[in-house]
N, C-alpha and C. Protein backbone atom coordinates (compact mmCIF):
# COMPACT_ATOMS: atom_id res chain seq x y z
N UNK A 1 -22.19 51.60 19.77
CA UNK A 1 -22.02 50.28 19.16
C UNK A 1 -23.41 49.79 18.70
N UNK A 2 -23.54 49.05 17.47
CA UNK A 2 -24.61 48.67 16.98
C UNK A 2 -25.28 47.56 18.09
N UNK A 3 -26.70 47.35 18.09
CA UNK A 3 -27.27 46.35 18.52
C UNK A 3 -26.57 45.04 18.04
N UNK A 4 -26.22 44.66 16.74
CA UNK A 4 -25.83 43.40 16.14
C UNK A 4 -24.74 43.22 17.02
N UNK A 5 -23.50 43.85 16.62
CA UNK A 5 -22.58 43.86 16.96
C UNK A 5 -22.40 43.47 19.42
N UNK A 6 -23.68 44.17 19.76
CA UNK A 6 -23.31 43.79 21.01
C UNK A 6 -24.18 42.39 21.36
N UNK A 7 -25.40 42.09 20.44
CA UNK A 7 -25.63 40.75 20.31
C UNK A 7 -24.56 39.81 20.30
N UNK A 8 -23.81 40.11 19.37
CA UNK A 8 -22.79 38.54 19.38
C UNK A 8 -21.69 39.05 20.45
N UNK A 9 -21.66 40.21 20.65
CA UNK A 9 -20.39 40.11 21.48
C UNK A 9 -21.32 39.24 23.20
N UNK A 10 -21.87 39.31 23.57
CA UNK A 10 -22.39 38.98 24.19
C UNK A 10 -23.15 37.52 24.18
N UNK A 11 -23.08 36.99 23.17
CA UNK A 11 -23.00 35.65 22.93
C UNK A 11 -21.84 35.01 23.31
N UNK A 12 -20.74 35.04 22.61
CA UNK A 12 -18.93 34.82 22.62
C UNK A 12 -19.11 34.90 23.96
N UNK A 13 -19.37 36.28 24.73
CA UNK A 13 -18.90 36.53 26.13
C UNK A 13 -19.32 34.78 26.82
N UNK A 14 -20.92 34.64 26.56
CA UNK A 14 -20.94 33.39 27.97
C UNK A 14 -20.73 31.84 26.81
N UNK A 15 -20.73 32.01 25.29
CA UNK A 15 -20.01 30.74 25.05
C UNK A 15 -19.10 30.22 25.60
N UNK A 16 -17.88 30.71 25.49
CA UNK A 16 -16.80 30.03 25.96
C UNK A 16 -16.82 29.46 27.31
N UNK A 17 -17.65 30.61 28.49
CA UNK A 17 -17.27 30.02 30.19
C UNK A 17 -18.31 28.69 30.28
N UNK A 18 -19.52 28.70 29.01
CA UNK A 18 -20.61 27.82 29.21
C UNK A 18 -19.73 26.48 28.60
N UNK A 19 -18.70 26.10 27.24
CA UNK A 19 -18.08 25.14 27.16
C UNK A 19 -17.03 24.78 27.85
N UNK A 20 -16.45 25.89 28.54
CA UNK A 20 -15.81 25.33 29.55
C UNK A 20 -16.12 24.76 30.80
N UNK A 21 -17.07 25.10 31.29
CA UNK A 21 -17.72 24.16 32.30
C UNK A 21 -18.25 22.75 31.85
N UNK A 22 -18.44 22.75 30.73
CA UNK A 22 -19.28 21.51 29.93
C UNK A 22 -17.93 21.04 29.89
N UNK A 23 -16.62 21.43 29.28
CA UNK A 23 -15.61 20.21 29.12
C UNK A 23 -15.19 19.66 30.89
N UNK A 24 -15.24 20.87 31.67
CA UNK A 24 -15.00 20.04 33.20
C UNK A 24 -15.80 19.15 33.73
N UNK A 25 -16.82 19.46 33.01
CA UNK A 25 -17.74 17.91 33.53
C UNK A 25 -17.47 16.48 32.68
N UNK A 26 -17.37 16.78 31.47
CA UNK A 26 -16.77 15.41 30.50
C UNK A 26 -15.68 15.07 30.67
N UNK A 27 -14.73 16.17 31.34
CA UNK A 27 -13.20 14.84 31.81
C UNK A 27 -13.63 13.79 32.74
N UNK A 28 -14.19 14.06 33.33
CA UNK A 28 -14.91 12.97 34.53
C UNK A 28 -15.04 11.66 33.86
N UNK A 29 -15.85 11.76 32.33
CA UNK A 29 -16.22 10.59 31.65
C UNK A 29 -15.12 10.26 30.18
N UNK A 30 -13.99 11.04 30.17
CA UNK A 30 -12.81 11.26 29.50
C UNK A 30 -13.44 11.07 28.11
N UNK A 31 -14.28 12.54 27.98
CA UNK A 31 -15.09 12.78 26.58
C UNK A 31 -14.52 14.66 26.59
N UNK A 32 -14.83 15.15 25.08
CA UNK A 32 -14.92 16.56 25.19
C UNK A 32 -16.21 16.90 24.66
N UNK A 33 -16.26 18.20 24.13
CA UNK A 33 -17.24 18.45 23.76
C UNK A 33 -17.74 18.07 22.68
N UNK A 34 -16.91 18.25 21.34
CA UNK A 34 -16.87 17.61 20.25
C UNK A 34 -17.56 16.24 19.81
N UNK A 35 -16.96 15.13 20.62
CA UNK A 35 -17.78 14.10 21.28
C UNK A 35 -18.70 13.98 22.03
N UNK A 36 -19.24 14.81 23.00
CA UNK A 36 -20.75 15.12 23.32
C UNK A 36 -21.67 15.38 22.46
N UNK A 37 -21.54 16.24 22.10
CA UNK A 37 -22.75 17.13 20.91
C UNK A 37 -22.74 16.00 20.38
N UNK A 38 -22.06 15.06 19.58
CA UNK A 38 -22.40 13.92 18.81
C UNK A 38 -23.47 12.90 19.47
N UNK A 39 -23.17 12.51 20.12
CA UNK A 39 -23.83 11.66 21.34
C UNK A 39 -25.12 12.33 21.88
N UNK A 40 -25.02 13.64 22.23
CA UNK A 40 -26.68 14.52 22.84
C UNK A 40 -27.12 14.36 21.23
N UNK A 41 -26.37 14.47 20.22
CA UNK A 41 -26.96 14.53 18.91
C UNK A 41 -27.90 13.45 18.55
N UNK A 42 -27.01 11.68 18.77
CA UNK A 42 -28.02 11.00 18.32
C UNK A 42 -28.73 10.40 19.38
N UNK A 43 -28.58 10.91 20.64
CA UNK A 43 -29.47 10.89 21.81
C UNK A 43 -30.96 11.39 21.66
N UNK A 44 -30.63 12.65 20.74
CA UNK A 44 -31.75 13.16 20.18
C UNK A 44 -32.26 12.35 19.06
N UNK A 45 -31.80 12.39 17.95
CA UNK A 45 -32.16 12.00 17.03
C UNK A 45 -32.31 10.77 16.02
N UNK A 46 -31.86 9.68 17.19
CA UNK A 46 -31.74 7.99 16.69
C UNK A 46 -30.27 8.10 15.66
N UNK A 47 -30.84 6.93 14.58
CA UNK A 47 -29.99 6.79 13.95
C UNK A 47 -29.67 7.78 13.07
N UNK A 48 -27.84 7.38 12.64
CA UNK A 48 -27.48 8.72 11.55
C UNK A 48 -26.35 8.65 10.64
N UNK A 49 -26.10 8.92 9.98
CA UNK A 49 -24.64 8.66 8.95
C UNK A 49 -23.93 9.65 9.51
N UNK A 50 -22.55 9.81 9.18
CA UNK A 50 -21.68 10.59 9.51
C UNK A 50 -22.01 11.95 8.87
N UNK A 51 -22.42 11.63 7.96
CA UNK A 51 -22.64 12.88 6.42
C UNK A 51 -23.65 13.74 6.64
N UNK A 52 -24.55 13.18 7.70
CA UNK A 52 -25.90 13.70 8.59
C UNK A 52 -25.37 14.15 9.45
N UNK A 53 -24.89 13.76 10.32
CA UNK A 53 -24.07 14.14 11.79
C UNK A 53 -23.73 15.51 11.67
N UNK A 54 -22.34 15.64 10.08
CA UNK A 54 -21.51 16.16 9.86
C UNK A 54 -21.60 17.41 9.24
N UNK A 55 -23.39 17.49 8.31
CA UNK A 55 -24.44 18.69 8.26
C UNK A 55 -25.32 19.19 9.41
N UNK A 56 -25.44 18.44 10.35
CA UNK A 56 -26.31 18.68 11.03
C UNK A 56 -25.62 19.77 12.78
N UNK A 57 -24.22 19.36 12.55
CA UNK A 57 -23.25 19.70 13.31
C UNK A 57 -22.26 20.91 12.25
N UNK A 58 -22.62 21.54 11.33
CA UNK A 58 -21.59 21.79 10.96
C UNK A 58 -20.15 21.52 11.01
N UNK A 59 -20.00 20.54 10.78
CA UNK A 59 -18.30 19.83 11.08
C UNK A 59 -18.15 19.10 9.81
N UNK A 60 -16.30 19.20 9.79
CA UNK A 60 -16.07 18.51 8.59
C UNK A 60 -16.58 17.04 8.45
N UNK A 61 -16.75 16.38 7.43
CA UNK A 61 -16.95 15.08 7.99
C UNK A 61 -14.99 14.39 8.40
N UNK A 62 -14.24 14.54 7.50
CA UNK A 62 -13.03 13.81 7.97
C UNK A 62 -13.11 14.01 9.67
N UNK A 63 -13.76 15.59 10.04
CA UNK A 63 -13.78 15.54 12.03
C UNK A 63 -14.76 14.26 12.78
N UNK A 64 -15.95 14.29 11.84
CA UNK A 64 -16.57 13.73 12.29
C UNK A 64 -16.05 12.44 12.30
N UNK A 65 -15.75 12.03 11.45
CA UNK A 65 -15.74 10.43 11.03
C UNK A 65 -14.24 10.01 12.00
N UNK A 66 -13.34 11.13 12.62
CA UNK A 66 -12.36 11.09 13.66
C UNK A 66 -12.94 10.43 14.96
N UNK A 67 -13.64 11.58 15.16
CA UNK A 67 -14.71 11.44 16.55
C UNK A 67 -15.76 10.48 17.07
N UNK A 68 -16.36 9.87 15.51
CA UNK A 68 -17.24 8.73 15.60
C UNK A 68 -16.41 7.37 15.70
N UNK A 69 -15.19 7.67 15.28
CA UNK A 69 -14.07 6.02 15.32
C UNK A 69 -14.03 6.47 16.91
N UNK A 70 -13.34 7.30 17.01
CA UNK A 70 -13.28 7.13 18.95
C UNK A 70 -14.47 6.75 19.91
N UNK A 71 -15.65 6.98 19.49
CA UNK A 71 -16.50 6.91 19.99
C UNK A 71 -17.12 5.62 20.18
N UNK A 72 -17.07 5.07 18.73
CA UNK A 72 -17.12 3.75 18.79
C UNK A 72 -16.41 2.34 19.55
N UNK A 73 -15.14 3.13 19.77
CA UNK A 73 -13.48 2.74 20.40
C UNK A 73 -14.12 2.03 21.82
N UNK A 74 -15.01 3.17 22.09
CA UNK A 74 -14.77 3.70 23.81
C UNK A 74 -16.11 2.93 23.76
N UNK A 75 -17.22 2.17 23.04
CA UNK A 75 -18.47 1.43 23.26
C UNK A 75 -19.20 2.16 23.75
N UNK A 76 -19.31 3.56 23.13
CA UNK A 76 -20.83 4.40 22.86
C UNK A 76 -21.61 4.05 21.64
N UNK A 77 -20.99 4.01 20.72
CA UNK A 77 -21.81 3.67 19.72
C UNK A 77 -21.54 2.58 18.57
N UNK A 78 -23.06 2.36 18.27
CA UNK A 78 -23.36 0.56 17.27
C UNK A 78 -22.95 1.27 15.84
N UNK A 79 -22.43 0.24 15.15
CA UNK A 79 -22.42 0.77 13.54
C UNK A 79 -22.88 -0.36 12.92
N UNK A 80 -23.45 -0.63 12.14
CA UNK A 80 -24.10 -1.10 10.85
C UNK A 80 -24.25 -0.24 9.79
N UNK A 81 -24.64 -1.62 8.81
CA UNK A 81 -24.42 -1.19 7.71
C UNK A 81 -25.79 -0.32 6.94
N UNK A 82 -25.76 0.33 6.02
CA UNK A 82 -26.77 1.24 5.65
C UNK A 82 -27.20 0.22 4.27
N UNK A 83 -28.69 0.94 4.05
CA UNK A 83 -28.52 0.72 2.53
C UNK A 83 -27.39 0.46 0.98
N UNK A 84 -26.60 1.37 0.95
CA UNK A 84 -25.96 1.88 0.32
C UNK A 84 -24.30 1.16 1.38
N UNK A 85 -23.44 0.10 0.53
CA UNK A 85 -22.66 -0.56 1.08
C UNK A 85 -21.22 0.61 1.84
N UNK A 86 -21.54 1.48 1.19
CA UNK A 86 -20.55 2.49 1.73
C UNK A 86 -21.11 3.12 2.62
N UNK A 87 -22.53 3.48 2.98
CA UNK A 87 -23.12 3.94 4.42
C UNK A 87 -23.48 3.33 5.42
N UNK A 88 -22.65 3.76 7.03
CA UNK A 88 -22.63 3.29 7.52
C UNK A 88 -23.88 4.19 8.82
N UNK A 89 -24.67 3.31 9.46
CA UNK A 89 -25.49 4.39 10.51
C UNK A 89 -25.01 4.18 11.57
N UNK A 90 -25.25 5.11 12.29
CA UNK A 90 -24.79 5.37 14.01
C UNK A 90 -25.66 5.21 14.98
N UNK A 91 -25.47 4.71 15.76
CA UNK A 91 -26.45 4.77 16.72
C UNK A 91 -25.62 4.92 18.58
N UNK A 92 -26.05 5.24 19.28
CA UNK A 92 -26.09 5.09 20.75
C UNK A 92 -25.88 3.84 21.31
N UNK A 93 -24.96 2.60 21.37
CA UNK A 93 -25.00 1.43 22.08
C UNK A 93 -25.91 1.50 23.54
N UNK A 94 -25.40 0.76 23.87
CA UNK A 94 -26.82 1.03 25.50
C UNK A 94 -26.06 1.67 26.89
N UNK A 95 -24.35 1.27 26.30
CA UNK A 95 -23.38 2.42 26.88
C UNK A 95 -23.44 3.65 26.87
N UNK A 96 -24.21 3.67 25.50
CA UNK A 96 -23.81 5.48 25.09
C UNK A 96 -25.01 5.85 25.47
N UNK A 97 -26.47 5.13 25.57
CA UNK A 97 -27.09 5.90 25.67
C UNK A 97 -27.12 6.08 27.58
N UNK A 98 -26.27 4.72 28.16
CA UNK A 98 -26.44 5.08 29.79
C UNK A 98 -25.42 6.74 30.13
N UNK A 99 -24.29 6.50 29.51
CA UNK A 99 -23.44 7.94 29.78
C UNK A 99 -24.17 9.14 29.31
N UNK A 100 -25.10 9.18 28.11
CA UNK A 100 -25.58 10.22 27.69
C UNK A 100 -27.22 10.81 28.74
N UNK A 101 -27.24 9.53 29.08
CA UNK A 101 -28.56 10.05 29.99
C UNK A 101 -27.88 10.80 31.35
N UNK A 102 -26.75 9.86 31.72
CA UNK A 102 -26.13 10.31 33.09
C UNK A 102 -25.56 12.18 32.98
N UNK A 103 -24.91 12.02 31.47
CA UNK A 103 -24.76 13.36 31.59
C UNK A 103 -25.62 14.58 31.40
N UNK A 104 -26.52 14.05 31.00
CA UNK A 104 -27.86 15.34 30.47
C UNK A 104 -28.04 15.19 31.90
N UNK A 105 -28.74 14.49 33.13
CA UNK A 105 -29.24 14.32 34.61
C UNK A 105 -28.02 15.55 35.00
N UNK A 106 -26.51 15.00 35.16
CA UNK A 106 -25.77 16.28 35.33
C UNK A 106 -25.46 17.83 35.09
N UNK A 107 -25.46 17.66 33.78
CA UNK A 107 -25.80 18.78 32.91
C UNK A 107 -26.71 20.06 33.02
N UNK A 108 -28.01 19.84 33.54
CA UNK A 108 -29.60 20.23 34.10
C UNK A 108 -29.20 21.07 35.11
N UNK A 109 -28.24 20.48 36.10
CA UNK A 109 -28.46 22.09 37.42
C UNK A 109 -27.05 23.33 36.95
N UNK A 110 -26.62 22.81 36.29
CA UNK A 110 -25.47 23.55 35.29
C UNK A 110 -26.02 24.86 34.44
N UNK A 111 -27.10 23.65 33.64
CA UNK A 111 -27.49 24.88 32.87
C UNK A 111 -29.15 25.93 33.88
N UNK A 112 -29.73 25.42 34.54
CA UNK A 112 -30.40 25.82 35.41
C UNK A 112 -29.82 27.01 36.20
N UNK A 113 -28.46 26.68 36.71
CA UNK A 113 -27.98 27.80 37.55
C UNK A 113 -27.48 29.24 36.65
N UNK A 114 -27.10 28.45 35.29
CA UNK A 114 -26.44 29.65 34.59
C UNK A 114 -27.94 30.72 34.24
N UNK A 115 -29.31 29.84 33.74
CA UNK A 115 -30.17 31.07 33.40
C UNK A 115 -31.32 31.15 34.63
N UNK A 116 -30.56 31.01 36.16
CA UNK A 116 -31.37 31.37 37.18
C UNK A 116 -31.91 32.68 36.98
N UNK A 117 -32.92 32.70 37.26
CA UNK A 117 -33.79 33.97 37.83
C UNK A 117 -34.22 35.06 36.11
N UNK A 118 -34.06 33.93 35.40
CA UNK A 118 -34.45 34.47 33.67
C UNK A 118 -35.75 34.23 33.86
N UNK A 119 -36.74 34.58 33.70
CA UNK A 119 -37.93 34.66 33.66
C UNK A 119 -37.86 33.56 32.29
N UNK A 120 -39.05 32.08 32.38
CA UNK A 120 -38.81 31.22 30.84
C UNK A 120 -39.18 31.64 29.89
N UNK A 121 -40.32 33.22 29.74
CA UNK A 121 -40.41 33.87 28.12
C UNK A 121 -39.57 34.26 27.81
N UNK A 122 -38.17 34.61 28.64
CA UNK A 122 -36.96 35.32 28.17
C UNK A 122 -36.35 34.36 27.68
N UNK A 123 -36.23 33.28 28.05
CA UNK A 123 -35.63 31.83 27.91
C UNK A 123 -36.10 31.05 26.36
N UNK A 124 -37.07 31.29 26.20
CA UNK A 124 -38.27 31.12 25.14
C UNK A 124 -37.49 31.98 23.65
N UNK A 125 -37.90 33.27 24.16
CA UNK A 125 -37.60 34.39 23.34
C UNK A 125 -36.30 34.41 23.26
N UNK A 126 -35.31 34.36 23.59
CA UNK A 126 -33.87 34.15 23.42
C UNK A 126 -33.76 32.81 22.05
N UNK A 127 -34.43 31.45 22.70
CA UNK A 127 -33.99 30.25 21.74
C UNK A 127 -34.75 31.05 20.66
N UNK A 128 -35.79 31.16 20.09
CA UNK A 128 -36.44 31.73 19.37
C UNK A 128 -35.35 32.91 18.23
N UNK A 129 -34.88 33.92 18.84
CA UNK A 129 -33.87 34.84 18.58
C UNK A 129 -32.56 33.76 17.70
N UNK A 130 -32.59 33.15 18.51
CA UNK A 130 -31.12 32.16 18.35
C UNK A 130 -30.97 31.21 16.73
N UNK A 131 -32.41 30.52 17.18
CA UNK A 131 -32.81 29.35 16.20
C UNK A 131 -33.10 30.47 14.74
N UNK A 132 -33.73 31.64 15.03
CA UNK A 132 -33.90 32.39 14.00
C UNK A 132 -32.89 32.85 12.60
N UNK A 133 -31.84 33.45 13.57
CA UNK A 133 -30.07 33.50 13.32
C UNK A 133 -29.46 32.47 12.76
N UNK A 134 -30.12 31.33 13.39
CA UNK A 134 -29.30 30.23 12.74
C UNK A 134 -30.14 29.62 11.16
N UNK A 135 -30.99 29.94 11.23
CA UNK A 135 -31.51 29.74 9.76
C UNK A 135 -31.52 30.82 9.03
N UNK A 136 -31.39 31.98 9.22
CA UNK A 136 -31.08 33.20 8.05
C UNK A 136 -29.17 32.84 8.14
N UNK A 137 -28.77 32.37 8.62
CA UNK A 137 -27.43 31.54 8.36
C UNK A 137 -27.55 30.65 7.00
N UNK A 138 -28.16 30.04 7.12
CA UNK A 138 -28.31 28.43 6.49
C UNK A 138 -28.75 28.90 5.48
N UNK A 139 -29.50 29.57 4.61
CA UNK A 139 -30.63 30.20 4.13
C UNK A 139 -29.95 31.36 2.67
């Protein structure tokens, strides 16, 4: 079997058990993943339009703009108005950003235990590998 080929198979392999542990921790806060990544998204990155979100996430925007009404629902996140009367920005309310801190604090011995005993240049060199892939994607 080619190197490529056992690269991704071996990706797939610990994606799925790694989002499934991530959705057993967000029923707790009756979120999925979909709605996380949004939230770690503008946790990271301040404010954002859906249309940003929705490139930046690869997701449709009609998903996004699903996920950001719920989100907003549930008093994670502020909306105002943008420049442009049809853009609207997103932000983290002080809800979203208390659940989003609580869950990254949780999150940490999760992902800690999964790459125990990885030496961090492997850890390094892996994101590196990863982030690489993902721009000869884009590209």
């Amino acid at each position: 079997m080619h190197i490529e080929h056992q690269f991704f198979r071996s990706y797939v392999k610990l994606y799925r058990p790694v989002v499934n542990q991530l959705n057993k921790l967000l029923l707790h806060y009756d979120l999925y993943n979909a709605q996380w990544t949004i939230l770690s998204l503008l946790s990271r990155k301040g404010e954002m339009t859906s249309a940003e979100i929705a490139e930046e996430q690869m997701m449709e925007k009609p998903s996004v703009t699903k996920v950001v009404k719920r989100l907003h629902e549930m008093g994670y996140l502020d909306v105002t108005q943008g420049q442009d009367k049809r853009e609207k920005l997103l932000k983290l309310s002080i809800d979203g950003q208390k659940i989003t801190k609580e869950i990254q604090e949780k999150l940490l011995p999760v992902y800690e235990q999964i790459l125990a005993d990885i030496p961090e240049k492997d850890i390094h060199a892996a994101k590196q590998v990863l982030d690489h892939a993902y721009n000869n994607l884009n590209n």
